[in-house]
PDB file of N, CA and C in Angstrom:
ATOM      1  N   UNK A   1     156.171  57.980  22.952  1.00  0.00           N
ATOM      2  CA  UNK A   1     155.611  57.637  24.229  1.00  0.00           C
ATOM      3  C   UNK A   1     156.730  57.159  25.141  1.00  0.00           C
ATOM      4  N   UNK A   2     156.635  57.960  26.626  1.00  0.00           N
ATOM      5  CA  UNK A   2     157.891  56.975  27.425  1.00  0.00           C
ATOM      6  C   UNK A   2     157.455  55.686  27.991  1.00  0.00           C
ATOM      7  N   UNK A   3     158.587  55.177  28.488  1.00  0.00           N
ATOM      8  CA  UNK A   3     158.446  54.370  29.335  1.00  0.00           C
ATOM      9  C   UNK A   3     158.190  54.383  30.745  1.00  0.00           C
ATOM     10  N   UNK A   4     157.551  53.713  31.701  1.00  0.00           N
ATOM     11  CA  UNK A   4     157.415  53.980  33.097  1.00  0.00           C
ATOM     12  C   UNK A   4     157.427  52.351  33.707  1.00  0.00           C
ATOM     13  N   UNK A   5     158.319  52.328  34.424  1.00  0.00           N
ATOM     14  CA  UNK A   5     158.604  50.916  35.592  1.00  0.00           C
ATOM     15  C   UNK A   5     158.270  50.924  36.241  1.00  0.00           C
ATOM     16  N   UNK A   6     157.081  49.691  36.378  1.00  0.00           N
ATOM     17  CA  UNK A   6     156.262  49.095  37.091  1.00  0.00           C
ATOM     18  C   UNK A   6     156.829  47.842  37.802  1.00  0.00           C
ATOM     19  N   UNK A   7     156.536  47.705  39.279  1.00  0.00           N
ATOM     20  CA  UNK A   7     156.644  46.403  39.980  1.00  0.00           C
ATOM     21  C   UNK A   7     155.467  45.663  40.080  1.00  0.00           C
ATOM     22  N   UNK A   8     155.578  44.589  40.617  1.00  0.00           N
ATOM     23  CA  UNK A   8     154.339  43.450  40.716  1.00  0.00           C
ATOM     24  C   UNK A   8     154.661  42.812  41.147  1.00  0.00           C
ATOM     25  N   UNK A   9     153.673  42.132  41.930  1.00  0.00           N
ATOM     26  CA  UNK A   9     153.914  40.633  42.830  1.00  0.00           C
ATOM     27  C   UNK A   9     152.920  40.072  42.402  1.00  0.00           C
ATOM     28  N   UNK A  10     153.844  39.099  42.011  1.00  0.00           N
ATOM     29  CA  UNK A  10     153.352  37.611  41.230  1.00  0.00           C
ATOM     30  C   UNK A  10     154.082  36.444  42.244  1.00  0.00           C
ATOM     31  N   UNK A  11     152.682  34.973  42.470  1.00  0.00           N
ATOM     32  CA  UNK A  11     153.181  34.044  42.556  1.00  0.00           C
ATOM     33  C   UNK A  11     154.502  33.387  41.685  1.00  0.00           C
ATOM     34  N   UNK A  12     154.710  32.750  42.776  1.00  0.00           N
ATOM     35  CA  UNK A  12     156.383  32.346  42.019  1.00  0.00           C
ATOM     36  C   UNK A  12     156.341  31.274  41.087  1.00  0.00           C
ATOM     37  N   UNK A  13     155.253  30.570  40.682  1.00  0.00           N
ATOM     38  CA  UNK A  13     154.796  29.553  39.989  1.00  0.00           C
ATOM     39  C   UNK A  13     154.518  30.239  38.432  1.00  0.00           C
ATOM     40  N   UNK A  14     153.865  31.367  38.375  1.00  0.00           N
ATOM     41  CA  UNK A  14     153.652  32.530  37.269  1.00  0.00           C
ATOM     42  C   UNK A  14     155.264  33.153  37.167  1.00  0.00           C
ATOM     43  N   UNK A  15     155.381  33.398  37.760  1.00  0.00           N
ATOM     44  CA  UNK A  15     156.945  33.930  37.357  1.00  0.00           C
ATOM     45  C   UNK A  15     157.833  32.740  36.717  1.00  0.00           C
ATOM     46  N   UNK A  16     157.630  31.836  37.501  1.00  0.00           N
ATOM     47  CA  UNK A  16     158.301  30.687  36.654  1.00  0.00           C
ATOM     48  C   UNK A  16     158.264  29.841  34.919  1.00  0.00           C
ATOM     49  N   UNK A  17     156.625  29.911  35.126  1.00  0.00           N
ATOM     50  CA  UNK A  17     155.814  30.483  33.892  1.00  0.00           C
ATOM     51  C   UNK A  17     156.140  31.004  32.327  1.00  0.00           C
ATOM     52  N   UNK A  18     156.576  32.085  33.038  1.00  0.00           N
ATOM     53  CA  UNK A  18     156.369  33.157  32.738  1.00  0.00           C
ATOM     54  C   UNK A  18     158.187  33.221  32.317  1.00  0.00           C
ATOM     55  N   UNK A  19     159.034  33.152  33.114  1.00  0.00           N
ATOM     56  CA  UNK A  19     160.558  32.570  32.284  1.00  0.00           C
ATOM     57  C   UNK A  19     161.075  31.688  31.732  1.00  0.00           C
ATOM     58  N   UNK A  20     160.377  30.881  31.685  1.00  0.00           N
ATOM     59  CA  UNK A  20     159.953  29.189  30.510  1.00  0.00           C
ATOM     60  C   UNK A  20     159.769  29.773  29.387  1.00  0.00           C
ATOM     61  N   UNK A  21     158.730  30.686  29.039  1.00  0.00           N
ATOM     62  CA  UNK A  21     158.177  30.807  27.779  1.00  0.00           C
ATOM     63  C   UNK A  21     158.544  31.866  27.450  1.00  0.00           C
ATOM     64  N   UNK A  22     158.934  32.919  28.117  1.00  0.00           N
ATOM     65  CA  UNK A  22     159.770  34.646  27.636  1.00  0.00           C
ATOM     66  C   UNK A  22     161.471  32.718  27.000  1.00  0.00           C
ATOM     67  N   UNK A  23     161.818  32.517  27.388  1.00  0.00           N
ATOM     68  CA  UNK A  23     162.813  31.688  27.219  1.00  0.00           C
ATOM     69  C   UNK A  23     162.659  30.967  25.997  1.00  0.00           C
ATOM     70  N   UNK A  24     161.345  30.345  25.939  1.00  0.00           N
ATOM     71  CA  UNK A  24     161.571  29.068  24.615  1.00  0.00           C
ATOM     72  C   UNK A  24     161.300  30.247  23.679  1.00  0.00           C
ATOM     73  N   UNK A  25     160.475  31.309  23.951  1.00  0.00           N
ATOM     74  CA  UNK A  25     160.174  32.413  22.605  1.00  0.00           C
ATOM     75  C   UNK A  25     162.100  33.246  22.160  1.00  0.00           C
ATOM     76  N   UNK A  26     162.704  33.158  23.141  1.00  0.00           N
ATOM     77  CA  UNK A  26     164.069  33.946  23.025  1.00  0.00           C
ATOM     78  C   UNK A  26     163.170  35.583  22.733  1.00  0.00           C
ATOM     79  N   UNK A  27     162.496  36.189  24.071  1.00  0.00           N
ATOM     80  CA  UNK A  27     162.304  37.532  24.512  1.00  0.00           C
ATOM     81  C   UNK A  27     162.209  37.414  25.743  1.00  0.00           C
ATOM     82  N   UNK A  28     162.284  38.750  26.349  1.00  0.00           N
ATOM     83  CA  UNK A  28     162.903  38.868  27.315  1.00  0.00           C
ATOM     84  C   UNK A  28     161.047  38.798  28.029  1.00  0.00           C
ATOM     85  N   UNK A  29     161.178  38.844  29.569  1.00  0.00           N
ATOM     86  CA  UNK A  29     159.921  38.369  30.162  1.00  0.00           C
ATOM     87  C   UNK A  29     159.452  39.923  30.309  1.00  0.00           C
ATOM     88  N   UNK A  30     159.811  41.264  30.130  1.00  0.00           N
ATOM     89  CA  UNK A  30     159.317  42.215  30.180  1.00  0.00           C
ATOM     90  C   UNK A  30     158.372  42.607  28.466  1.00  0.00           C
ATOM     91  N   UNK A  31     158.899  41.418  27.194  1.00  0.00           N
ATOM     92  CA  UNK A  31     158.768  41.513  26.048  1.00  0.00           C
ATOM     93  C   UNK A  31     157.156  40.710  26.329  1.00  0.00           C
ATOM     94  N   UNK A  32     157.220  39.525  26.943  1.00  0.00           N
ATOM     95  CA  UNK A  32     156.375  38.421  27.026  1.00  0.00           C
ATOM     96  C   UNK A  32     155.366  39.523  27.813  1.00  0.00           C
ATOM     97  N   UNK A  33     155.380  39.974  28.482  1.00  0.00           N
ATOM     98  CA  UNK A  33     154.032  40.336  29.286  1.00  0.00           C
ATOM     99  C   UNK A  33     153.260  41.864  28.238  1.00  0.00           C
ATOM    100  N   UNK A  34     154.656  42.139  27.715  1.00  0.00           N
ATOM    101  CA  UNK A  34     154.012  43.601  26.525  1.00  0.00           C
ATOM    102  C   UNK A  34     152.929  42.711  26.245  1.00  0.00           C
ATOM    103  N   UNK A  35     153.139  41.413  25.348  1.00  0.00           N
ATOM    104  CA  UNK A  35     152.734  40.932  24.068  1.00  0.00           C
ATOM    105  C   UNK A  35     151.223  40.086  25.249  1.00  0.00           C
ATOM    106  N   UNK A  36     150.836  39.566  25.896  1.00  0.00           N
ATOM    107  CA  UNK A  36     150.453  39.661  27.083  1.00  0.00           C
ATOM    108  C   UNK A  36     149.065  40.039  27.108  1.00  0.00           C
ATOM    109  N   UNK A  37     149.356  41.488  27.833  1.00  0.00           N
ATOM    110  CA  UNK A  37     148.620  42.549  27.616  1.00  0.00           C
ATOM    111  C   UNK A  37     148.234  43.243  26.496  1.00  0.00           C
ATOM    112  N   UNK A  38     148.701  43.348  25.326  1.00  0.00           N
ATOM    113  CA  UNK A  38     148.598  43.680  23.944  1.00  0.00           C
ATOM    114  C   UNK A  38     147.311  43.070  23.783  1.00  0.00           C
ATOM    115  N   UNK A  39     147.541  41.469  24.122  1.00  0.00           N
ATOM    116  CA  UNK A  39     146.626  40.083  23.505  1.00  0.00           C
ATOM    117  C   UNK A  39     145.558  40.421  24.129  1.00  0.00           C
ATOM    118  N   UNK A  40     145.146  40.917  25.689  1.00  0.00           N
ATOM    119  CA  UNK A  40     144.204  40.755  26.397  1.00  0.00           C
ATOM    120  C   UNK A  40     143.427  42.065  25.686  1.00  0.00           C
ATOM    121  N   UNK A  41     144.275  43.346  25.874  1.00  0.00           N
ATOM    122  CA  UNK A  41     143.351  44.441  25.506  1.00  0.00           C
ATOM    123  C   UNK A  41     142.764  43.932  23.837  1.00  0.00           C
ATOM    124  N   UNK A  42     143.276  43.262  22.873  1.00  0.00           N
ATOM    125  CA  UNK A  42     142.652  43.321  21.636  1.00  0.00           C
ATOM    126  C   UNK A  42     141.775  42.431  22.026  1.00  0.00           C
ATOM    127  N   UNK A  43     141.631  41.048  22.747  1.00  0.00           N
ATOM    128  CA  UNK A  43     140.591  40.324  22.925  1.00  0.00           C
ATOM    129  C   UNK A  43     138.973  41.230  23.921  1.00  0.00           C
ATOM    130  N   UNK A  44     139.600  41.595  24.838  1.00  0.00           N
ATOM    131  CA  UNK A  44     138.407  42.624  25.701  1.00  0.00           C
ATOM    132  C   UNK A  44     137.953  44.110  24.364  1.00  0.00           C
ATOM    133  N   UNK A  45     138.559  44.084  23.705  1.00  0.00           N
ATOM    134  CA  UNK A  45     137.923  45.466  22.964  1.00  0.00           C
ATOM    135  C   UNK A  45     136.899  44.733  21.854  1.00  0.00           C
ATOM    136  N   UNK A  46     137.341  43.217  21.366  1.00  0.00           N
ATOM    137  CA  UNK A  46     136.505  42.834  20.481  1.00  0.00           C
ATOM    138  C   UNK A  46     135.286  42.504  21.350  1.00  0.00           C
ATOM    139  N   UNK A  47     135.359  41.559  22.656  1.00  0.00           N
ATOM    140  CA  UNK A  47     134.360  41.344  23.179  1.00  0.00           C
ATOM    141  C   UNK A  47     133.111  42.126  23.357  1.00  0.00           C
ATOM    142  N   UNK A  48     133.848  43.919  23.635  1.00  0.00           N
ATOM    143  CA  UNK A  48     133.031  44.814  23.834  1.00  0.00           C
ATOM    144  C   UNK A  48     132.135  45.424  22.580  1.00  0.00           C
ATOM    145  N   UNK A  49     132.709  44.843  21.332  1.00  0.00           N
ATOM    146  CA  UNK A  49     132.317  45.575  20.336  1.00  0.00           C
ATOM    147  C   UNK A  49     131.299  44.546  19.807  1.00  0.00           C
ATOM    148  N   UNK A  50     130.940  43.209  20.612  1.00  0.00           N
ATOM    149  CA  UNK A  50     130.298  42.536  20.303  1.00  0.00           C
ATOM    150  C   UNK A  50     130.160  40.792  19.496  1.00  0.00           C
ATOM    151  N   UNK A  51     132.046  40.656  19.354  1.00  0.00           N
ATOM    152  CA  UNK A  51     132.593  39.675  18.216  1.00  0.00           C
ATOM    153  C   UNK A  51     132.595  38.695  19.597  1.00  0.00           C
ATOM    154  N   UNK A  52     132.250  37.580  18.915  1.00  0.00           N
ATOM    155  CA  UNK A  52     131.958  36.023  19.402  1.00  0.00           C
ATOM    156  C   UNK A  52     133.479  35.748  19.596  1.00  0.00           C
ATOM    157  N   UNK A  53     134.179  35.017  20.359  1.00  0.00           N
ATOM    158  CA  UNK A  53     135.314  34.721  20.264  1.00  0.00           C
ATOM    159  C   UNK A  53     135.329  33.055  20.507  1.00  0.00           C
ATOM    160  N   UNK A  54     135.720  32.092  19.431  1.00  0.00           N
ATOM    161  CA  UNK A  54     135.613  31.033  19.249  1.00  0.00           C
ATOM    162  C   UNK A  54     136.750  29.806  19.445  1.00  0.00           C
ATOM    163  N   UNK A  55     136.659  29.090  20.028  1.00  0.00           N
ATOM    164  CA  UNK A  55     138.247  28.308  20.353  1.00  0.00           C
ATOM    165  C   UNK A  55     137.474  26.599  19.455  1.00  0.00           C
ATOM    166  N   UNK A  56     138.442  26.460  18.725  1.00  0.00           N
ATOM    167  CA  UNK A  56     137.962  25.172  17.843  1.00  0.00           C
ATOM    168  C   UNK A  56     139.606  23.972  18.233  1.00  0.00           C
ATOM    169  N   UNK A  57     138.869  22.975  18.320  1.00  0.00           N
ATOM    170  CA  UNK A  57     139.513  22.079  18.748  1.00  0.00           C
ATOM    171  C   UNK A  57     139.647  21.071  18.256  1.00  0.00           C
ATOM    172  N   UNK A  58     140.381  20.637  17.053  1.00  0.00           N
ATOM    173  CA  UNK A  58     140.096  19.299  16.115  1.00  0.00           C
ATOM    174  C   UNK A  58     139.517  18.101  16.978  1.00  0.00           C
ATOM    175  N   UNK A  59     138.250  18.376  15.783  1.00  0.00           N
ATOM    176  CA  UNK A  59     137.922  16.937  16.416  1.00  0.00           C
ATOM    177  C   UNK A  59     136.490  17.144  17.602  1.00  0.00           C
ATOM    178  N   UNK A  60     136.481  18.543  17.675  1.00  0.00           N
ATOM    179  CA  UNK A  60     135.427  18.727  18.853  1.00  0.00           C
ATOM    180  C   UNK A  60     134.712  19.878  18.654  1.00  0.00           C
ATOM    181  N   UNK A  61     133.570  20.553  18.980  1.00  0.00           N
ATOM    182  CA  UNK A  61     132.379  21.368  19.209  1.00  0.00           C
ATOM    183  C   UNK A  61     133.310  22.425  19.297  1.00  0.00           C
ATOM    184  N   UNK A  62     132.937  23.797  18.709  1.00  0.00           N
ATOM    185  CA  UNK A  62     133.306  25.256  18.688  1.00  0.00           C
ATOM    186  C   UNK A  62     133.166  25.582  20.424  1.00  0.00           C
ATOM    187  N   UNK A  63     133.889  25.905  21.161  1.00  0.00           N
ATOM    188  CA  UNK A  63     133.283  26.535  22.266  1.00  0.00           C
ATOM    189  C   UNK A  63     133.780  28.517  22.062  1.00  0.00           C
ATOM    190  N   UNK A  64     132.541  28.795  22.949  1.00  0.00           N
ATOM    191  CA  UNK A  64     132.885  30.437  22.915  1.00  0.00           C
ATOM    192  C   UNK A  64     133.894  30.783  24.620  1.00  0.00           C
ATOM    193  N   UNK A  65     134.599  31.625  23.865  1.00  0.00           N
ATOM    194  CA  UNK A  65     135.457  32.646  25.065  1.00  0.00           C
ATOM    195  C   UNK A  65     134.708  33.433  25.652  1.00  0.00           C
ATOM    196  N   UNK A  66     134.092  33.276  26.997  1.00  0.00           N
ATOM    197  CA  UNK A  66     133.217  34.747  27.283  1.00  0.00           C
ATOM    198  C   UNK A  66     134.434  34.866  28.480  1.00  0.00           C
ATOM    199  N   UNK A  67     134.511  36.276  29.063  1.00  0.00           N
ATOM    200  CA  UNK A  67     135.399  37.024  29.350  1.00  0.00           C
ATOM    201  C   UNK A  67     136.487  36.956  29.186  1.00  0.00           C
ATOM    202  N   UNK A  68     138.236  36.956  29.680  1.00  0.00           N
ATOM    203  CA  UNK A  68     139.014  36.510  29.221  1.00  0.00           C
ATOM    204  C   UNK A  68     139.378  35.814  30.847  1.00  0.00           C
ATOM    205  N   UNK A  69     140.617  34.304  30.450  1.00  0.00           N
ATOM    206  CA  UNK A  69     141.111  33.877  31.312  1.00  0.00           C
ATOM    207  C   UNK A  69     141.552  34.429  32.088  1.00  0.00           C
ATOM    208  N   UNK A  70     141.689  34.080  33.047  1.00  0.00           N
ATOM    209  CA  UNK A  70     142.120  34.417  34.822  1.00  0.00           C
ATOM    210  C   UNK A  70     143.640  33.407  35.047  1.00  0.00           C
ATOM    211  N   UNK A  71     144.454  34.440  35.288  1.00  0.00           N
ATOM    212  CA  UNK A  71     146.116  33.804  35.885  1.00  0.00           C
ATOM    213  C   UNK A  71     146.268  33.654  36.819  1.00  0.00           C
ATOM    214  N   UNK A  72     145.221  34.673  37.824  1.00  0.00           N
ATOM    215  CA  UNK A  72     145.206  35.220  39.267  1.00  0.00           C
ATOM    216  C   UNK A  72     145.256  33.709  40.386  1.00  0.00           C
ATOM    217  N   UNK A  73     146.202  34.038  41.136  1.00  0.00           N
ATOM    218  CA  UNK A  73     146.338  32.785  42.001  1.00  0.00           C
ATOM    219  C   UNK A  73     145.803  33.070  43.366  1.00  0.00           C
ATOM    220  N   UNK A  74     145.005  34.728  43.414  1.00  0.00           N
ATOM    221  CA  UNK A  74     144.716  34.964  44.755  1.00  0.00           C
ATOM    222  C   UNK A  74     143.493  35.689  44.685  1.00  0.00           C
ATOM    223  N   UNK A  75     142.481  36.467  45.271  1.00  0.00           N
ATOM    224  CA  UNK A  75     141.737  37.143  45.247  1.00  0.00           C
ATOM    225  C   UNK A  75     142.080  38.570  44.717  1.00  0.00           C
ATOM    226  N   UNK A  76     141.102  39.110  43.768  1.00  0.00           N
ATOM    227  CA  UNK A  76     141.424  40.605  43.233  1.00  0.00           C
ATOM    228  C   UNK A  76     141.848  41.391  44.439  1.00  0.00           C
ATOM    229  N   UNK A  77     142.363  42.448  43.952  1.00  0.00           N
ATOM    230  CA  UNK A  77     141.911  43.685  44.843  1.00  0.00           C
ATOM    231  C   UNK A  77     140.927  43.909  45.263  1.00  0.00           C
ATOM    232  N   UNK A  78     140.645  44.034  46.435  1.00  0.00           N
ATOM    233  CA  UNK A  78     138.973  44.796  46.932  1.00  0.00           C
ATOM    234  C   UNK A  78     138.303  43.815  47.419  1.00  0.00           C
ATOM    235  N   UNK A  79     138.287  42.410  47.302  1.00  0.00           N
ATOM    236  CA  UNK A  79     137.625  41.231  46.999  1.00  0.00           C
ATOM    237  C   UNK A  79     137.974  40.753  48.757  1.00  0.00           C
TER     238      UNK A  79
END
């Protein structure tokens, strides 16, 4: 499969983010957003297939994940 380069505009607060932690992981921030998106599509394909997605918190009540988090600092497209 090739590769194809993509741009984006991101708040500079997410970019900042976003080179903190491509940084403390030692990968590069084009590595961090693969892994990213990897995470989101396996979480949205389980959702769709019907799996509960559960966040447990020592010490506190199971809560469920319904859709996935939002990074977005502005209105979607279209919106």
């Amino acid at each position: 499969m090739g590769m194809v380069k993509i741009s984006a505009n991101l708040a500079e607060d997410i970019v900042e983010d976003m080179k903190r932690r491509a940084d403390e992981q030692g990968i590069s921030m084009t590595e961090l957003l693969r892994q990213a998106l990897a995470t989101q599509k396996f979480l949205q394909e389980e959702q769709d297939r019907g799996t509960k997605l559960l966040l447990k918190h020592k010490g506190e009540s199971d809560r469920e994940l319904i859709g996935t988090p939002s990074y977005r600092t502005g209105p979607a497209r279209g919106q």
